[in-house]
PDB file of N, CA and C in Angstrom:
ATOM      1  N   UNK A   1       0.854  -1.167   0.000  1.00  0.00           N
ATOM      2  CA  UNK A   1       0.000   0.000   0.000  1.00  0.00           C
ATOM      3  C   UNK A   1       0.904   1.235   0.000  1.00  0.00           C
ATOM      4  N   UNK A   2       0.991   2.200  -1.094  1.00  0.00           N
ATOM      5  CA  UNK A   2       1.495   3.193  -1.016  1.00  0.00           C
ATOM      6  C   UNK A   2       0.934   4.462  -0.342  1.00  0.00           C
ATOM      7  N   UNK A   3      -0.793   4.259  -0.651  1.00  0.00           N
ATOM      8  CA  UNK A   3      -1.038   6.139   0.353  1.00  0.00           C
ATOM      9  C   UNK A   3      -2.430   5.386   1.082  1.00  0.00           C
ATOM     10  N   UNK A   4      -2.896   6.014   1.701  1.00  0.00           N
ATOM     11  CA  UNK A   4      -3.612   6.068   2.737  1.00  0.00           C
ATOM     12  C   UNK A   4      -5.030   7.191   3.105  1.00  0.00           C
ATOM     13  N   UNK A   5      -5.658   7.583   3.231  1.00  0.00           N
ATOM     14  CA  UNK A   5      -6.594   8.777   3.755  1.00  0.00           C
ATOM     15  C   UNK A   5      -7.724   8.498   4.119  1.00  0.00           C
ATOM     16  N   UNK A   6      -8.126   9.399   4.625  1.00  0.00           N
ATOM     17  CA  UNK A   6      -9.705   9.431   5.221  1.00  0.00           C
ATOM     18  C   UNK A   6     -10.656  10.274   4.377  1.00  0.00           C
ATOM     19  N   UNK A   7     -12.125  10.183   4.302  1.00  0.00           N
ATOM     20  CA  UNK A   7     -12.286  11.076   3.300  1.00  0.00           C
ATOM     21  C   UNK A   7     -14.100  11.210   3.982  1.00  0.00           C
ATOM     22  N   UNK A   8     -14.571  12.358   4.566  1.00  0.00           N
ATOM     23  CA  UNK A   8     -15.602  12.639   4.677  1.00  0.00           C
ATOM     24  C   UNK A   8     -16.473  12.289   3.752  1.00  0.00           C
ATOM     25  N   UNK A   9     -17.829  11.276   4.210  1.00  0.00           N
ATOM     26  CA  UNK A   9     -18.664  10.890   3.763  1.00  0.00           C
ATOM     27  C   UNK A   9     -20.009  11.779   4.519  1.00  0.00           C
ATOM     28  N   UNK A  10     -20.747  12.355   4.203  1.00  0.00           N
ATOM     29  CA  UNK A  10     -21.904  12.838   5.007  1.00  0.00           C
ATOM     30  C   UNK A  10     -22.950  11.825   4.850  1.00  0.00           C
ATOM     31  N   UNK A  11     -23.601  12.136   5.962  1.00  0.00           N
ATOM     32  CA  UNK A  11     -24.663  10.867   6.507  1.00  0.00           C
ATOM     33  C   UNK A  11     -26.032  11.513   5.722  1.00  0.00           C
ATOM     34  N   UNK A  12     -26.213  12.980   5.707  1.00  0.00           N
ATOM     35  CA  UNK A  12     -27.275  13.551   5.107  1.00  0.00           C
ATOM     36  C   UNK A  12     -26.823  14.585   4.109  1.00  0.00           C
ATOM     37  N   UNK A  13     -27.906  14.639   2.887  1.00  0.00           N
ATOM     38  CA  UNK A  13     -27.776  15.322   1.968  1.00  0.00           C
ATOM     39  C   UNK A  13     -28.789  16.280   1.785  1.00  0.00           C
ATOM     40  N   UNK A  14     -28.302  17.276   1.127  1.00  0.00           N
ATOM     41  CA  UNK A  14     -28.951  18.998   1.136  1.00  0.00           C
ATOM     42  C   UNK A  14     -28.996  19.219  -0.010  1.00  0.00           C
ATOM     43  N   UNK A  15     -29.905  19.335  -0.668  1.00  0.00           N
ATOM     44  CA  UNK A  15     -29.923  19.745  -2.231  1.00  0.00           C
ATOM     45  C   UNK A  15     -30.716  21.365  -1.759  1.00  0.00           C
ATOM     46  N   UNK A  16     -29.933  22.705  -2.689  1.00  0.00           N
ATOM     47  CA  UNK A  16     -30.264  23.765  -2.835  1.00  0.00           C
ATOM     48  C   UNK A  16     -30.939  24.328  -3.822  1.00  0.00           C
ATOM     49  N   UNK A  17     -32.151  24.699  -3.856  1.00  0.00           N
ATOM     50  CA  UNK A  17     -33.097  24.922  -4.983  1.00  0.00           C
ATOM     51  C   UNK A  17     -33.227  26.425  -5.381  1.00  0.00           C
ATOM     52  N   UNK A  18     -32.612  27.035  -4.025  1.00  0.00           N
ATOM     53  CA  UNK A  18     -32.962  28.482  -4.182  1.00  0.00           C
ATOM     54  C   UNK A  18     -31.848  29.488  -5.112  1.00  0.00           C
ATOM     55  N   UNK A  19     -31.988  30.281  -6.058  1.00  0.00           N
ATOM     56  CA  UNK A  19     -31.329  30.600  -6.585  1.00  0.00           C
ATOM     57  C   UNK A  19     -30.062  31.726  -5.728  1.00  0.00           C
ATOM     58  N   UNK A  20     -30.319  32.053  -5.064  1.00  0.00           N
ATOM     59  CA  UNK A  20     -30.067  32.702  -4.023  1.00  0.00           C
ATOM     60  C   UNK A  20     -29.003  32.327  -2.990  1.00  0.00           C
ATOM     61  N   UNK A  21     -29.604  30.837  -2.694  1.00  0.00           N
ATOM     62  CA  UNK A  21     -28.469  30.461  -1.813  1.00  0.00           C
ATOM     63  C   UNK A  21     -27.250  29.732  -1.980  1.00  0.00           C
ATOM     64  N   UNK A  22     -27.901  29.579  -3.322  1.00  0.00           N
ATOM     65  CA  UNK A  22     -26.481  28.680  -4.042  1.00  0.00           C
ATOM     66  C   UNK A  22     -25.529  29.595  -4.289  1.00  0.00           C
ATOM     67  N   UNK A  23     -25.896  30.652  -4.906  1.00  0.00           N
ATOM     68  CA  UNK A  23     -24.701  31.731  -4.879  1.00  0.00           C
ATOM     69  C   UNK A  23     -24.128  32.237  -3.308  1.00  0.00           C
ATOM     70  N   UNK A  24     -24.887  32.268  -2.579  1.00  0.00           N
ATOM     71  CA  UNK A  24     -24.153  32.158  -1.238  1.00  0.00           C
ATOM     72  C   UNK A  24     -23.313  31.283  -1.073  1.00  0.00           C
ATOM     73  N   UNK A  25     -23.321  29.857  -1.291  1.00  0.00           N
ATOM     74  CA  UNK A  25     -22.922  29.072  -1.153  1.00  0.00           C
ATOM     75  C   UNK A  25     -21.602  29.064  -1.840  1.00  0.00           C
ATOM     76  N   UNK A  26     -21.961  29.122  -3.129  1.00  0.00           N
ATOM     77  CA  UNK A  26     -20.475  29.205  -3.986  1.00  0.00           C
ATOM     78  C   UNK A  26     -19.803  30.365  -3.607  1.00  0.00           C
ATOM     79  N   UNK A  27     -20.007  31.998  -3.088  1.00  0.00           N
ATOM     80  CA  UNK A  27     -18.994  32.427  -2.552  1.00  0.00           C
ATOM     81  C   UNK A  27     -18.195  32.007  -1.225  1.00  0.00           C
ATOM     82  N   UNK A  28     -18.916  31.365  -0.729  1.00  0.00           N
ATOM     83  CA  UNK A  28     -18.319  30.880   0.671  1.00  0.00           C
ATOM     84  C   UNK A  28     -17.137  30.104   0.432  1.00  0.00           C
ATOM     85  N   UNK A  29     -17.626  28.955  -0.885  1.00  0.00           N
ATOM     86  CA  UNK A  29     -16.284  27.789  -0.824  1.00  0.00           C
ATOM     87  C   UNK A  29     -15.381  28.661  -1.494  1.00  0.00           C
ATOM     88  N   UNK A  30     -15.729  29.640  -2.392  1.00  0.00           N
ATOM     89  CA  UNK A  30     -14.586  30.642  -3.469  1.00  0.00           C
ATOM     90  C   UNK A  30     -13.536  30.698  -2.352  1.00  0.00           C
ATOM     91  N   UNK A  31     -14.289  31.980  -1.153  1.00  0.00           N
ATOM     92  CA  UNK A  31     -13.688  32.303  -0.297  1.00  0.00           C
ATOM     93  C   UNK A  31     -12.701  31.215   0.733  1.00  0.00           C
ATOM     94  N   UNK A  32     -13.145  30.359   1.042  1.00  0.00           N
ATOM     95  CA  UNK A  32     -12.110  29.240   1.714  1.00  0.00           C
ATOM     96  C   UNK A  32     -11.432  28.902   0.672  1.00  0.00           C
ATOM     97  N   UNK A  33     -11.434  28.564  -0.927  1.00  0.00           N
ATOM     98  CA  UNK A  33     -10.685  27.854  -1.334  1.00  0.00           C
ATOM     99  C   UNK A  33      -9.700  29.095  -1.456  1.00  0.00           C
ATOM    100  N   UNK A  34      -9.446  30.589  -1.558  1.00  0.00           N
ATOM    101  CA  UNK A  34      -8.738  30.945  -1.560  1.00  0.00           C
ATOM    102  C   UNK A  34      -7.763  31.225  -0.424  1.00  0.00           C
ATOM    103  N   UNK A  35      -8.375  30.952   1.097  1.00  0.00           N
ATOM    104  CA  UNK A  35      -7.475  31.067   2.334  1.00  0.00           C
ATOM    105  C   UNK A  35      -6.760  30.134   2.376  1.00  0.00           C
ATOM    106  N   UNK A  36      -5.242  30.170   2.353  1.00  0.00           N
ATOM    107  CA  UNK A  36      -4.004  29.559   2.615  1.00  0.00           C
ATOM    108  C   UNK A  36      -4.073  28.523   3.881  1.00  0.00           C
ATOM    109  N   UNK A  37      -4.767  29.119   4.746  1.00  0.00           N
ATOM    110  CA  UNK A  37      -4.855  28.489   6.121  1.00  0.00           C
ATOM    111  C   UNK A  37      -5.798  27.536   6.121  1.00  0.00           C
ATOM    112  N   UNK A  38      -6.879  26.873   5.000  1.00  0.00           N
ATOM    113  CA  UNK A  38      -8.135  26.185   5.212  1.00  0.00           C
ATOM    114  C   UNK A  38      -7.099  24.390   3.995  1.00  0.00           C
ATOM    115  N   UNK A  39      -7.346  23.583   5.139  1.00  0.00           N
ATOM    116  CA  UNK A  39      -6.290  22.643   4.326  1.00  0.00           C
ATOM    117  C   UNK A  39      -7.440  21.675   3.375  1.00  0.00           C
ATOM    118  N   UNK A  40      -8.432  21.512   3.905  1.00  0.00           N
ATOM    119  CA  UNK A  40      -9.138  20.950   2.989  1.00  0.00           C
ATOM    120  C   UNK A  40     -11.395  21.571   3.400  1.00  0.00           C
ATOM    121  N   UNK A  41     -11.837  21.681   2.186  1.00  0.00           N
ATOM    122  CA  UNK A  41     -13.036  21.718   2.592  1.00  0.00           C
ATOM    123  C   UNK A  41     -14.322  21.032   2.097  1.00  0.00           C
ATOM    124  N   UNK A  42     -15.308  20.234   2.923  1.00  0.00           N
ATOM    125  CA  UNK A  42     -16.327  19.066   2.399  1.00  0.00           C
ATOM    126  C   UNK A  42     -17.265  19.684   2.910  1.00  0.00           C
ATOM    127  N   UNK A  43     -18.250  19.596   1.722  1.00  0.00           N
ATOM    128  CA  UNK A  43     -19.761  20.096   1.829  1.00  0.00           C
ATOM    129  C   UNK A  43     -20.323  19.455   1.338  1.00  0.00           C
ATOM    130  N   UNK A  44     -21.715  18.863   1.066  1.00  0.00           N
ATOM    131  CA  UNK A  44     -22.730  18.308   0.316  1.00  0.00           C
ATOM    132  C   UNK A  44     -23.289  19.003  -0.395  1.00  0.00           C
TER     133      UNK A  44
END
């Protein structure tokens, strides 16, 4: 075995219908994926 990891599975799922909050949504991960300090991020 060369690698190894763990990998968040969520137990419940969230589907977003609102046009509104999905764009909330996608600035949020924009915003973490651009902080240096956030090493990995899992959402449904």
């Amino acid at each position: 075995m060369m690698e190894a990891s763990v990998t968040m599975i969520p137990q419940t799922w969230v589907e977003l219908t609102d046009e509104e909050d999905i764009k909330k949504l996608t600035k949020t991960l924009d915003l973490l994926d651009e902080d240096d300090d956030v090493q990995a991020v899992y959402h449904n």
